[in-house]
Protein backbone atom coordinates (compact mmCIF):
# COMPACT_ATOMS: atom_id res chain seq x y z
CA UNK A 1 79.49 -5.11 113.18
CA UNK A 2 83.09 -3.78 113.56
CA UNK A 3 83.37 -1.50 116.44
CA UNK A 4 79.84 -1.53 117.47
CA UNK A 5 80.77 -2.80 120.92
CA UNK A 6 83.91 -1.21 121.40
CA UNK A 7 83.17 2.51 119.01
CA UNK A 8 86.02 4.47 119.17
CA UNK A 9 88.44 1.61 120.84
CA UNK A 10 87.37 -0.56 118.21
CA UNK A 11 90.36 -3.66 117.47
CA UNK A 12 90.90 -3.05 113.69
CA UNK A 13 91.07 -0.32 111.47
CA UNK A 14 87.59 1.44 109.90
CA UNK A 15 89.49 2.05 106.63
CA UNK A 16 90.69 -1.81 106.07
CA UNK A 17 87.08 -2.74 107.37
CA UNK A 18 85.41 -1.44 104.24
CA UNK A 19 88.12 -1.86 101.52
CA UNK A 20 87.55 -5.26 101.00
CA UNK A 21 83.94 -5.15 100.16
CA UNK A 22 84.79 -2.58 97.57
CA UNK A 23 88.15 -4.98 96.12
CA UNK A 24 85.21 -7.38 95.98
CA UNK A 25 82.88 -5.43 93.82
CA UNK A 26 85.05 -3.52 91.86
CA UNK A 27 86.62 -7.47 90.13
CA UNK A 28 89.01 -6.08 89.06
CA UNK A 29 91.49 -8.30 90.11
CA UNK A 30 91.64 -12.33 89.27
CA UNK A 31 91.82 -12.89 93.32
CA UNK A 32 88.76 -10.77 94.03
CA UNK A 33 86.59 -12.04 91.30
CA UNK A 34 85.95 -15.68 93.13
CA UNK A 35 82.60 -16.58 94.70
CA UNK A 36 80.77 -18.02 97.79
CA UNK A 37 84.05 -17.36 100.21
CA UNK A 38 84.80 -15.06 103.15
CA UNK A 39 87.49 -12.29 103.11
CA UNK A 40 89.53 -10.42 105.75
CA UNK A 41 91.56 -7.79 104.50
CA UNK A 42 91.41 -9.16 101.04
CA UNK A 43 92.62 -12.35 102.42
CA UNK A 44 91.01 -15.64 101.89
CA UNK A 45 89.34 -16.28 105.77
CA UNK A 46 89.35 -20.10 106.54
CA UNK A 47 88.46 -19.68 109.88
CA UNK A 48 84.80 -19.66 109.59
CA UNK A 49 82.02 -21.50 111.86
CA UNK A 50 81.37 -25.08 110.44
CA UNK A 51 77.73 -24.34 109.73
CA UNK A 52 78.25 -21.52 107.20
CA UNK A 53 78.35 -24.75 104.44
CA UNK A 54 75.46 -26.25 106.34
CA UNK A 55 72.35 -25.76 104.04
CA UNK A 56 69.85 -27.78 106.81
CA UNK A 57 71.46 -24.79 109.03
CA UNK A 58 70.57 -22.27 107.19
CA UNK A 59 67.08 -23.82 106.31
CA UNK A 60 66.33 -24.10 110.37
CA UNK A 61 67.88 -20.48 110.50
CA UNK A 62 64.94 -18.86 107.76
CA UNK A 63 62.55 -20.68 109.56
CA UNK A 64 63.09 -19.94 112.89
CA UNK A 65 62.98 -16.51 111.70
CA UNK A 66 60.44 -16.45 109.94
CA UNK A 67 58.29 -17.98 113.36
CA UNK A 68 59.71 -15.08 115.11
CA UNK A 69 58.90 -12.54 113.00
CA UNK A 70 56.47 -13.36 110.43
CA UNK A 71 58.53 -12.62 107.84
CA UNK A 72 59.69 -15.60 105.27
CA UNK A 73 62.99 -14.41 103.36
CA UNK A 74 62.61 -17.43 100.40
């Protein structure tokens, strides 16, 4: 959600925000061809919550969901 709180006085650049995801798809490149990691600015991002590895996490996430809303996403 880049800007969404901030809109036009958002902290980082709208350009750099999307250029990733497409060095991502695109492969083209040994470094953007890896899998299951998180990437800022094309950069390797190591500072990521704990529980994104956490597959118990993400179980009790889809199911508290799914109570919400009704909706299972398995």
């Amino acid at each position: 959600m880049m800007g969404f709180a901030n809109g036009p006085y958002a902290p980082d650049n709208l350009r750099a925000g999307y250029q990733t995801q497409v060095w991502l798809s695109e492969g083209t490149e040994r470094a953007s061809r890896g899998t299951g990691g998180f990437f800022f600015h094309r950069e390797p991002e190591s500072d990521v919550h704990a529980s994104v590895g956490d597959t118990r996490a993400q179980e009790a996430l889809l199911d508290a969901y799914a109570q919400r809303t009704g909706v299972t996403l398995r």
